[in-house]
Protein backbone atom coordinates (compact mmCIF):
# COMPACT_ATOMS: atom_id res chain seq x y z
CA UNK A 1 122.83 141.75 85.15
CA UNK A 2 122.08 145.30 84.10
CA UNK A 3 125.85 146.43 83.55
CA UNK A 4 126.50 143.44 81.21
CA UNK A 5 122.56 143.86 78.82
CA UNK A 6 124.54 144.76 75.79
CA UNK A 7 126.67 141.55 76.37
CA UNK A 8 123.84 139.35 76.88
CA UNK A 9 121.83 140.47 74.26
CA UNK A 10 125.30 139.91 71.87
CA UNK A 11 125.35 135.91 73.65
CA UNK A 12 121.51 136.10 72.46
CA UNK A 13 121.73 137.00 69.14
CA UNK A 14 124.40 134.68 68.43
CA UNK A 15 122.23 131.71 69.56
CA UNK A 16 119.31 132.77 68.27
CA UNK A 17 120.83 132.63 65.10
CA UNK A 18 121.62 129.23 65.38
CA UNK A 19 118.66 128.10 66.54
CA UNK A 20 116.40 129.93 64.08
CA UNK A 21 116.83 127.64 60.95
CA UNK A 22 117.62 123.96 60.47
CA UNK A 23 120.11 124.67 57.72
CA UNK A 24 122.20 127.12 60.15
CA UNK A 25 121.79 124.38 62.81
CA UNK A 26 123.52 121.69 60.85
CA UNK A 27 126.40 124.26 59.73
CA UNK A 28 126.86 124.97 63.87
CA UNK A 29 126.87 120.98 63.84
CA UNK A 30 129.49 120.70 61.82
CA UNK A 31 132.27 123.16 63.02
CA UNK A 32 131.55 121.00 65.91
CA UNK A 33 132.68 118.48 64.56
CA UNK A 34 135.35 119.98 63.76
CA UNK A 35 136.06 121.06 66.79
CA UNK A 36 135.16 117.39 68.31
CA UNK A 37 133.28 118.88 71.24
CA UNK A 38 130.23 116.58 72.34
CA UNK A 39 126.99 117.61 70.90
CA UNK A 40 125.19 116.38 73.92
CA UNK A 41 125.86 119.91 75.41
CA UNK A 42 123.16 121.68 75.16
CA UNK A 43 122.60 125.35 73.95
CA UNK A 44 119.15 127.08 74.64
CA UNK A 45 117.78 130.54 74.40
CA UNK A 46 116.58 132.32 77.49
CA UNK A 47 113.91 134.41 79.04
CA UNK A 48 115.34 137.78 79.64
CA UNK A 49 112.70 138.48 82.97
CA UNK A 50 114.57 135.01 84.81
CA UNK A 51 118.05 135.13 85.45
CA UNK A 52 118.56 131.78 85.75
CA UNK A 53 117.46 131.12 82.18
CA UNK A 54 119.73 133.52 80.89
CA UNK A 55 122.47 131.93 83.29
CA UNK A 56 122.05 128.94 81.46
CA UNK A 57 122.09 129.91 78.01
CA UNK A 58 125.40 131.55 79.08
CA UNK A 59 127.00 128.74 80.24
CA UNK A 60 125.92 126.47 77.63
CA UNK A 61 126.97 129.59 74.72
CA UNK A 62 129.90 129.81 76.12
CA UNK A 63 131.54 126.06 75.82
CA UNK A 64 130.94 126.93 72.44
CA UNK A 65 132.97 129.66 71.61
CA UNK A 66 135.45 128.08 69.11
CA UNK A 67 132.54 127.01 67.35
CA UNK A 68 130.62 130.34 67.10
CA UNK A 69 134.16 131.64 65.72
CA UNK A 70 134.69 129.01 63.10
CA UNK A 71 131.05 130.10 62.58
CA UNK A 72 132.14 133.21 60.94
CA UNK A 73 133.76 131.25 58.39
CA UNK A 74 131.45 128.67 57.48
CA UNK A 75 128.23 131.17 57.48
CA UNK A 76 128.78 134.73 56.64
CA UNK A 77 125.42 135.89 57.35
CA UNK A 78 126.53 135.47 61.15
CA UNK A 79 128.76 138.57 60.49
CA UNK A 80 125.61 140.69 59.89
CA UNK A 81 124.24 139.79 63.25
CA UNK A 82 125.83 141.86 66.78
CA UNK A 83 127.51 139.15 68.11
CA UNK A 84 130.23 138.70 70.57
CA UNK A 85 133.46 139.81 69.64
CA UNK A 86 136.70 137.14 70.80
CA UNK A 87 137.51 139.51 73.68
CA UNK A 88 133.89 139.32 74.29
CA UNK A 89 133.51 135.97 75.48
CA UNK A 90 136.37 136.30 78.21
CA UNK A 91 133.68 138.42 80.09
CA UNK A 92 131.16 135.92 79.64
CA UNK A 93 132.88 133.22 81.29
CA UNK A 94 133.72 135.40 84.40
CA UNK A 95 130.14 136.01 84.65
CA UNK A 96 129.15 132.37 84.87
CA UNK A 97 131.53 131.39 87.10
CA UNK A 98 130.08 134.06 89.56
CA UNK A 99 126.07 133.88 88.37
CA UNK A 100 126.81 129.73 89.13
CA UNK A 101 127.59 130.14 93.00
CA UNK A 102 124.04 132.06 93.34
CA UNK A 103 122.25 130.15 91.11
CA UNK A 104 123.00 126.53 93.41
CA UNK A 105 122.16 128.72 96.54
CA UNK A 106 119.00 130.30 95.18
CA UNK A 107 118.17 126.47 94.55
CA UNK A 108 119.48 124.99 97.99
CA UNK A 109 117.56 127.72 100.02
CA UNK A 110 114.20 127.97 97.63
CA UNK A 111 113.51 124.78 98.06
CA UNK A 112 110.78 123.88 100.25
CA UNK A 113 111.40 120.28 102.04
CA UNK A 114 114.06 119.56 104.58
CA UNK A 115 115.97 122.77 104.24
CA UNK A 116 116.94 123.92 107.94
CA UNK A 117 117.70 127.89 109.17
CA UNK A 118 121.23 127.19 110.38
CA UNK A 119 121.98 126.05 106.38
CA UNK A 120 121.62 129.47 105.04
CA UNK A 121 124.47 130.42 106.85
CA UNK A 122 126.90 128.06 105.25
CA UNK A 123 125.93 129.37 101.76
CA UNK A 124 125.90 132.84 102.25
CA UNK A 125 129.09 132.78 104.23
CA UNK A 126 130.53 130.47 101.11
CA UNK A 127 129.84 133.26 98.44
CA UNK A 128 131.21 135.75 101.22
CA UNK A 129 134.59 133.91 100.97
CA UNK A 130 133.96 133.98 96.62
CA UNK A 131 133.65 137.60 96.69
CA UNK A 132 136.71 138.18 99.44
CA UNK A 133 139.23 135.72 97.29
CA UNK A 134 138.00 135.47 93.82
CA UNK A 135 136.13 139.24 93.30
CA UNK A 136 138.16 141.52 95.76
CA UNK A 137 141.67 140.27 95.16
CA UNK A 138 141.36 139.70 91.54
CA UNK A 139 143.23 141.30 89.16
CA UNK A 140 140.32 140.99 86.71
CA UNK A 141 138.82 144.39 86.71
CA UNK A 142 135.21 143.06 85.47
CA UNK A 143 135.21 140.44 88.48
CA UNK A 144 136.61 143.09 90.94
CA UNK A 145 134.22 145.14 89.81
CA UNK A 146 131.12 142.86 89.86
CA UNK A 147 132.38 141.92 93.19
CA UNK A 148 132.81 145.55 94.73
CA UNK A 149 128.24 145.37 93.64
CA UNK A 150 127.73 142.67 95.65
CA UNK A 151 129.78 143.26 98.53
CA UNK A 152 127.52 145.97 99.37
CA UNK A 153 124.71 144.67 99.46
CA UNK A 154 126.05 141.75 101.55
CA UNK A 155 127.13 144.70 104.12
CA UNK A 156 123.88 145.97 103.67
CA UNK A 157 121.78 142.82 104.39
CA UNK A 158 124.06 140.32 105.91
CA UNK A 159 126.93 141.33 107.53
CA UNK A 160 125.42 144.50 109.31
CA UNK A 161 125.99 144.08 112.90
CA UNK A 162 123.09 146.32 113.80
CA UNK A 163 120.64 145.04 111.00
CA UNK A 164 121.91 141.33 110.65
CA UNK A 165 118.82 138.91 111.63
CA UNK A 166 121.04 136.95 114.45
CA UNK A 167 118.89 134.20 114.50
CA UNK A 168 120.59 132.83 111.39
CA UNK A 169 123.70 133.10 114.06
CA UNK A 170 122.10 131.48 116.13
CA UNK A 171 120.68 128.84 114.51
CA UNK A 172 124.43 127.66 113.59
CA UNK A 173 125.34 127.70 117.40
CA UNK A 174 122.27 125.36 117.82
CA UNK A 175 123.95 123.44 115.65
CA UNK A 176 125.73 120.47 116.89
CA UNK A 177 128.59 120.28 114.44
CA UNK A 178 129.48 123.88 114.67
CA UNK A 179 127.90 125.57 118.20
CA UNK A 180 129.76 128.90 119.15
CA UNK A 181 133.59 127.48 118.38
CA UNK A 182 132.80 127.59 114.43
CA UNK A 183 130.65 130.49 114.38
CA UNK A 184 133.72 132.53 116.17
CA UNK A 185 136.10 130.71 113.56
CA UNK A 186 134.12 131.58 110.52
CA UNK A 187 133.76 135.55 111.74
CA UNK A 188 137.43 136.17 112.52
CA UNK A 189 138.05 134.66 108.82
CA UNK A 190 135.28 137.41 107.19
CA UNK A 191 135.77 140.65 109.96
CA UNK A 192 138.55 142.05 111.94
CA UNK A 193 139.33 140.50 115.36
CA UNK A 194 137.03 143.90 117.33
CA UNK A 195 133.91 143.16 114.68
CA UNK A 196 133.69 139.28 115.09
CA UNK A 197 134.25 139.13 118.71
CA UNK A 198 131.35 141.94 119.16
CA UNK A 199 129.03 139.75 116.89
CA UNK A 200 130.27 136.37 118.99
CA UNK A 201 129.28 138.04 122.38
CA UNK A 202 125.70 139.58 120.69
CA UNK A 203 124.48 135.94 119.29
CA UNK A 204 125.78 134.56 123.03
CA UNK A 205 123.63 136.53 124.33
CA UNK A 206 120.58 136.38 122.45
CA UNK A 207 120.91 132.68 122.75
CA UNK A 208 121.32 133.34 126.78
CA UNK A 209 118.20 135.77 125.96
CA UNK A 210 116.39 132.82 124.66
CA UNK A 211 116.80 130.08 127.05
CA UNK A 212 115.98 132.61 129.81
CA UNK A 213 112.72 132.86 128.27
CA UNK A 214 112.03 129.80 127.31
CA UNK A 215 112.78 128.32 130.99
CA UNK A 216 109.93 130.73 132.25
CA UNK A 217 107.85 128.72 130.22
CA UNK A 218 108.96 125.60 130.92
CA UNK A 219 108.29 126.24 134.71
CA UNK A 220 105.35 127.41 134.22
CA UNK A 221 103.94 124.45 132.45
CA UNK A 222 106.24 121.79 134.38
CA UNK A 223 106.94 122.64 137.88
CA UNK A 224 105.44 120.22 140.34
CA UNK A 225 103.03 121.70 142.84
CA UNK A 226 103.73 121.16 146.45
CA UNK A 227 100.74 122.96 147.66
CA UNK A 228 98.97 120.19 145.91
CA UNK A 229 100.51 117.66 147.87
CA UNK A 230 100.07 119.41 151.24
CA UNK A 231 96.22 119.36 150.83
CA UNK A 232 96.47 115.89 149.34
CA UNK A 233 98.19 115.19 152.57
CA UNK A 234 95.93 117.24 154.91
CA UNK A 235 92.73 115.84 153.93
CA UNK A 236 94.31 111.91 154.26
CA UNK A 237 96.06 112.90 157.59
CA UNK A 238 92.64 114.42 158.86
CA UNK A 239 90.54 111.48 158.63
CA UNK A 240 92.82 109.53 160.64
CA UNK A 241 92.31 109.28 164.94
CA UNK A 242 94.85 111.69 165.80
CA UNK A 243 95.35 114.13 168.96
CA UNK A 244 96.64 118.24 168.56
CA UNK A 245 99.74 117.16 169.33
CA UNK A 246 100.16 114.71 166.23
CA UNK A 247 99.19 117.43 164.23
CA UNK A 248 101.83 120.04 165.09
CA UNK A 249 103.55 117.37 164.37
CA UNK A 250 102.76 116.61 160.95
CA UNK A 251 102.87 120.34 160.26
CA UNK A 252 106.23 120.51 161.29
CA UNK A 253 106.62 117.53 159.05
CA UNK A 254 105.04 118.94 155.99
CA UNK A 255 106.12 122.31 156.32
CA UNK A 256 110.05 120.95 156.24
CA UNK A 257 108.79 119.02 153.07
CA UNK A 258 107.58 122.08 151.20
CA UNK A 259 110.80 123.99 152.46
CA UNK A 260 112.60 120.78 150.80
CA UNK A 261 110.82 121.05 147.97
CA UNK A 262 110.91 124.84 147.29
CA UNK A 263 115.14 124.57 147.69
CA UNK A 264 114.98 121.25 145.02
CA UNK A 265 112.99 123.81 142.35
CA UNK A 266 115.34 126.72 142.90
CA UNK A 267 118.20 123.99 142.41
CA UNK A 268 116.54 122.55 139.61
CA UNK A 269 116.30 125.94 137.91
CA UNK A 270 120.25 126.46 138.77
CA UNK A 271 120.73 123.42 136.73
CA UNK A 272 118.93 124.92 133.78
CA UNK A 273 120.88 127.70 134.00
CA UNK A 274 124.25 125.59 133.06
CA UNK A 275 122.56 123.86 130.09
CA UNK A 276 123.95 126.67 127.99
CA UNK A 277 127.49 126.43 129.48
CA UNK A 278 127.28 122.74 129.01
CA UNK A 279 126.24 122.34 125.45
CA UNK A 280 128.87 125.25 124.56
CA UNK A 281 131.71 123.62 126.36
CA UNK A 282 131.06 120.05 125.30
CA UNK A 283 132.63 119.04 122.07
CA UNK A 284 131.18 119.48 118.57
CA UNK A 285 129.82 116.66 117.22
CA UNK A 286 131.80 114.99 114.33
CA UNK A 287 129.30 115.67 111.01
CA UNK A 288 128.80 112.71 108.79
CA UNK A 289 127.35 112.22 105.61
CA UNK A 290 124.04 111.27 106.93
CA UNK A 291 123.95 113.78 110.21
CA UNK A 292 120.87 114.32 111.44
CA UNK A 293 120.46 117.55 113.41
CA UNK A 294 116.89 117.06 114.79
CA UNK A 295 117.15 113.70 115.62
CA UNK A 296 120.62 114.58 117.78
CA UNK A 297 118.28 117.34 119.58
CA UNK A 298 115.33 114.48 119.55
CA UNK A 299 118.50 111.59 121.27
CA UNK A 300 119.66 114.77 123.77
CA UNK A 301 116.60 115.59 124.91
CA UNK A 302 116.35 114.14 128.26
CA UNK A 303 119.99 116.23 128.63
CA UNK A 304 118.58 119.65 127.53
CA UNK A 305 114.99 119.76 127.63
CA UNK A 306 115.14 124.03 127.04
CA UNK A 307 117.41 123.93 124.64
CA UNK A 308 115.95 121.27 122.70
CA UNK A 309 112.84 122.95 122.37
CA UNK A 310 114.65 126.32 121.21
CA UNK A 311 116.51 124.22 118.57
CA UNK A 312 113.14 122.41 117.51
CA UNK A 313 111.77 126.04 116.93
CA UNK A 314 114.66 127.90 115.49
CA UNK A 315 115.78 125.46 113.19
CA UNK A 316 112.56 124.96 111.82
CA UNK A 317 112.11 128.79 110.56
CA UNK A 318 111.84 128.76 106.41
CA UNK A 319 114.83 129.72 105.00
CA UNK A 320 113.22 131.66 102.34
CA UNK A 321 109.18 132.27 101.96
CA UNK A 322 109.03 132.45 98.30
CA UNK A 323 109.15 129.98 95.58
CA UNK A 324 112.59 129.09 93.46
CA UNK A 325 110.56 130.68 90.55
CA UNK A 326 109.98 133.74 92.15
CA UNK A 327 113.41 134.26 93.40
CA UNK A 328 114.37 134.04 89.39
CA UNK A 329 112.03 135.74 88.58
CA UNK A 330 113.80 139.63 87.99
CA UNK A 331 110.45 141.20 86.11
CA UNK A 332 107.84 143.12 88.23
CA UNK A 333 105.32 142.02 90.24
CA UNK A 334 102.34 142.88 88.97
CA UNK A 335 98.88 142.76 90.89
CA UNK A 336 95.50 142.74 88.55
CA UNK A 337 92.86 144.74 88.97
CA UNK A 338 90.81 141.58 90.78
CA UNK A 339 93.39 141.29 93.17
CA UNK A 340 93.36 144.62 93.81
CA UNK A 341 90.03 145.31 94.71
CA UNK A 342 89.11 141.92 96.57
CA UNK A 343 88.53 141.60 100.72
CA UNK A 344 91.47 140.77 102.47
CA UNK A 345 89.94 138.02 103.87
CA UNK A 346 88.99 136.57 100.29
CA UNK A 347 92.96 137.36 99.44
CA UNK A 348 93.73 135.04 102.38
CA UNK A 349 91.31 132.44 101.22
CA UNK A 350 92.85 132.18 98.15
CA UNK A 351 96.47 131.95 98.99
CA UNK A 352 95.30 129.08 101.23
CA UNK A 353 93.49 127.48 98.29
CA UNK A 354 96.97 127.89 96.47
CA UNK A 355 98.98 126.53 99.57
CA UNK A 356 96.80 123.25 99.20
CA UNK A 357 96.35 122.73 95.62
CA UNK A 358 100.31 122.91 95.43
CA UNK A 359 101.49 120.90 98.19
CA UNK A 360 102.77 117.96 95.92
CA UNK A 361 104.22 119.93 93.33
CA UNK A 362 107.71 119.13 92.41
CA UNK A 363 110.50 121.45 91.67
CA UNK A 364 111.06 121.51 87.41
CA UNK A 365 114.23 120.48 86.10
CA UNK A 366 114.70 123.08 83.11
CA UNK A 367 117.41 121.37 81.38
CA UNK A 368 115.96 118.14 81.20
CA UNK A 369 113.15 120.02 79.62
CA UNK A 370 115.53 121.53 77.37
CA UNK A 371 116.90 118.28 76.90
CA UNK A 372 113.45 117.13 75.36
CA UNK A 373 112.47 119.87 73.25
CA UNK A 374 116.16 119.46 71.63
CA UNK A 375 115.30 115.70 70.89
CA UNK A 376 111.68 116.72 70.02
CA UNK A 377 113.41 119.35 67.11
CA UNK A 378 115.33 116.44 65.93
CA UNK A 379 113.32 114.12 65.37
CA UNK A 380 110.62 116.75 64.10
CA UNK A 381 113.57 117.46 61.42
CA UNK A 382 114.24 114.25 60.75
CA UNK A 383 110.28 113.18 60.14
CA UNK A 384 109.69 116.30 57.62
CA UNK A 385 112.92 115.32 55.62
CA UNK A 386 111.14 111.88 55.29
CA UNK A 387 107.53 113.20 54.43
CA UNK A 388 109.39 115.28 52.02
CA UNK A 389 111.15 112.10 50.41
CA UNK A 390 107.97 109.99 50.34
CA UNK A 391 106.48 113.25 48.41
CA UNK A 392 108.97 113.65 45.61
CA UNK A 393 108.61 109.70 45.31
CA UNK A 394 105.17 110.02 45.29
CA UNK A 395 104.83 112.57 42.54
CA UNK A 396 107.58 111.00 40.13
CA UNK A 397 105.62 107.75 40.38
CA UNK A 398 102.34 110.09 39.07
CA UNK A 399 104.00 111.58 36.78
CA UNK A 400 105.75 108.65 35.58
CA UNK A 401 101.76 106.68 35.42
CA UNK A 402 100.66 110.04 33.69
């Protein structure tokens, strides 16, 4: 956004000028008219510290560029302002096709209900492919270049293989619809064959990693108890009538049981070994409209009781920890001089307090807003051109009495 200020601020004057009178307004409404392009589009200054704002008012300036050029001819004070020049707008409408793919991420991935880890991978992998096709190959030289930006910061933060956070990775492979097959696909379509087959084996092995870990824990918690059973055993066999002999007996008996028991646990634990092999080798499951990703772990269960409890924990990560707002938000973060200075454990108390008192909010739809205060100017026009009627009316009639 930096490299293109002076282009904004041109965008900005130009709609500030319409917007800052009711007399320029209606000569905008007319050429277009002219132009017979709906008036329902709306056209709305921004804030310059939230990106998205001045996204919008971008895209909403820039379906009216035959109208801010016929502009020039109906108002000639427009000339006086810096406004954007014919070649001007060209640029413009590059940058909102590109500022559009991050602004419906930022949204998909800020929000804060039912957004699941392994979905961050589709979208960032999606503008990947933007940048590659549109930015990279392009033989626009402001898209190419805006492109070349971003790209390095994607190597930077994304694509890394010694920096990436792989549990995005493998939060895809937990996925049913994609597991390791699409993950391999999407790689070898965004590295070379050496890069995506190094990054393949790393997430099968954190994954491996993983369920090694959590199987520990599940045995630990789980595993039946066969020393339990022999004393169980012991105490019921020794209040029965029985000679030495019996006993050896049982002991025999018991001790083959445990023996039995010991080799059905280490068989039982080769069997969770394979759960990985067997959820990687079965087919992907065909994605619907209304797939529901927990709820297949929550069916499959019974079938991988480690992996379903990885998957239940992986996939429920947050996506992002900070508000849609925030991530719009491109002014500094400032911290008062209260915050500053208060306990740490008063700091926690309050962003608790916060957590709670905003638990119901809902996310705020901008353009309806913008919607509103559009029909709000309207009418507000159309009430002082009335008051002003019923006030020349009023003082004829006094005069007229007089």
């Amino acid at each position: 956004m930096e490299d293109f200020r002076e282009l904004i601020s041109k965008v900005r004057n130009a709609v500030r000028f319409v917007r800052s009178s009711s007399p320029r307004y209606r000569s905008f409404g007319k050429c277009v008219k002219e132009e017979n392009l709906s008036s329902k589009i709306i056209m709305c200054l921004d804030v310059p510290t939230r990106w998205d704002n001045t996204y919008m008012m971008l895209e909403g300036a820039v379906k009216f560029e035959k109208e801010f050029e016929r502009l020039k001819i109906h108002d000639t004070t427009y000339l006086n302002e810096d406004i954007p020049a014919s070649r001007d707008w060209e640029v413009v409408r590059t940058l909102v096709e590109f500022l559009s793919l991050f602004y419906e991420a930022t949204l998909k991935l800020s929000t804060s209900v039912h957004v699941l880890s392994n979905s961050i991978f589709h979208e960032i992998s999606t503008l990947q492919n933007y940048i590659k096709m549109r930015g990279l190959n392009s033989d626009n030289l402001v898209l190419n270049g805006i492109a070349m930006k971003v790209q390095t910061k994607y190597d930077k933060y994304w694509w890394n293989s010694e920096s990436a956070n792989y549990l995005i990775y493998v939060s895809v492979v937990l996925s049913p619809c994609c597991k390791m097959k699409f993950l391999s696909y999407c790689f070898r379509k965004l590295f070379d064959a050496n890069v995506a087959q190094e990054m393949c084996k790393k997430v099968e092995d954190i994954l491996r990693q993983l369920f090694n870990e959590y199987s520990l824990s599940i045995d630990n918690n789980d595993s039946p108890t066969p020393s339990m059973f022999h004393h169980s055993n012991t105490r019921e066999c020794s209040t029965n009538d029985a000679t030495d002999d019996e006993f050896d007996t049982f002991d025999y008996y018991y001790d083959v049981i445990h023996k039995f028991y010991a080799a059905m646990e280490e068989e039982d634990n080769l069997n969770l070994a394979t759960e990985v092999d067997i959820y990687l080798l079965e087919a992907c499951a065909n994605q619907g409209k209304d797939f529901d990703i927990l709820k297949w772990w929550k069916d499959n269960s019974s079938r991988y009781k480690v992996l379903g409890k990885i998957a239940r924990e992986i996939l429920a990560i947050p996506v992002s920890t900070i508000a849609a707002e925030s991530a719009f938000d491109i002014g500094g973060r400032v911290i008062d001089s209260v915050c500053f200075t208060s306990a740490p454990n008063l700091v926690e108390v309050l962003a608790c307090l916060q957590s709670w008192l905003n638990e119901d909010a809902t996310s705020i739809d901008l353009r309806e807003h913008i919607k509103d205060i559009s029909h709000m100017e309207e009418d507000l026009e159309t009430s002082l051109k009335e008051v002003s009627r019923m006030a020349e009316m009023s003082f004829l009639l006094n005069f007229m009495s007089s």
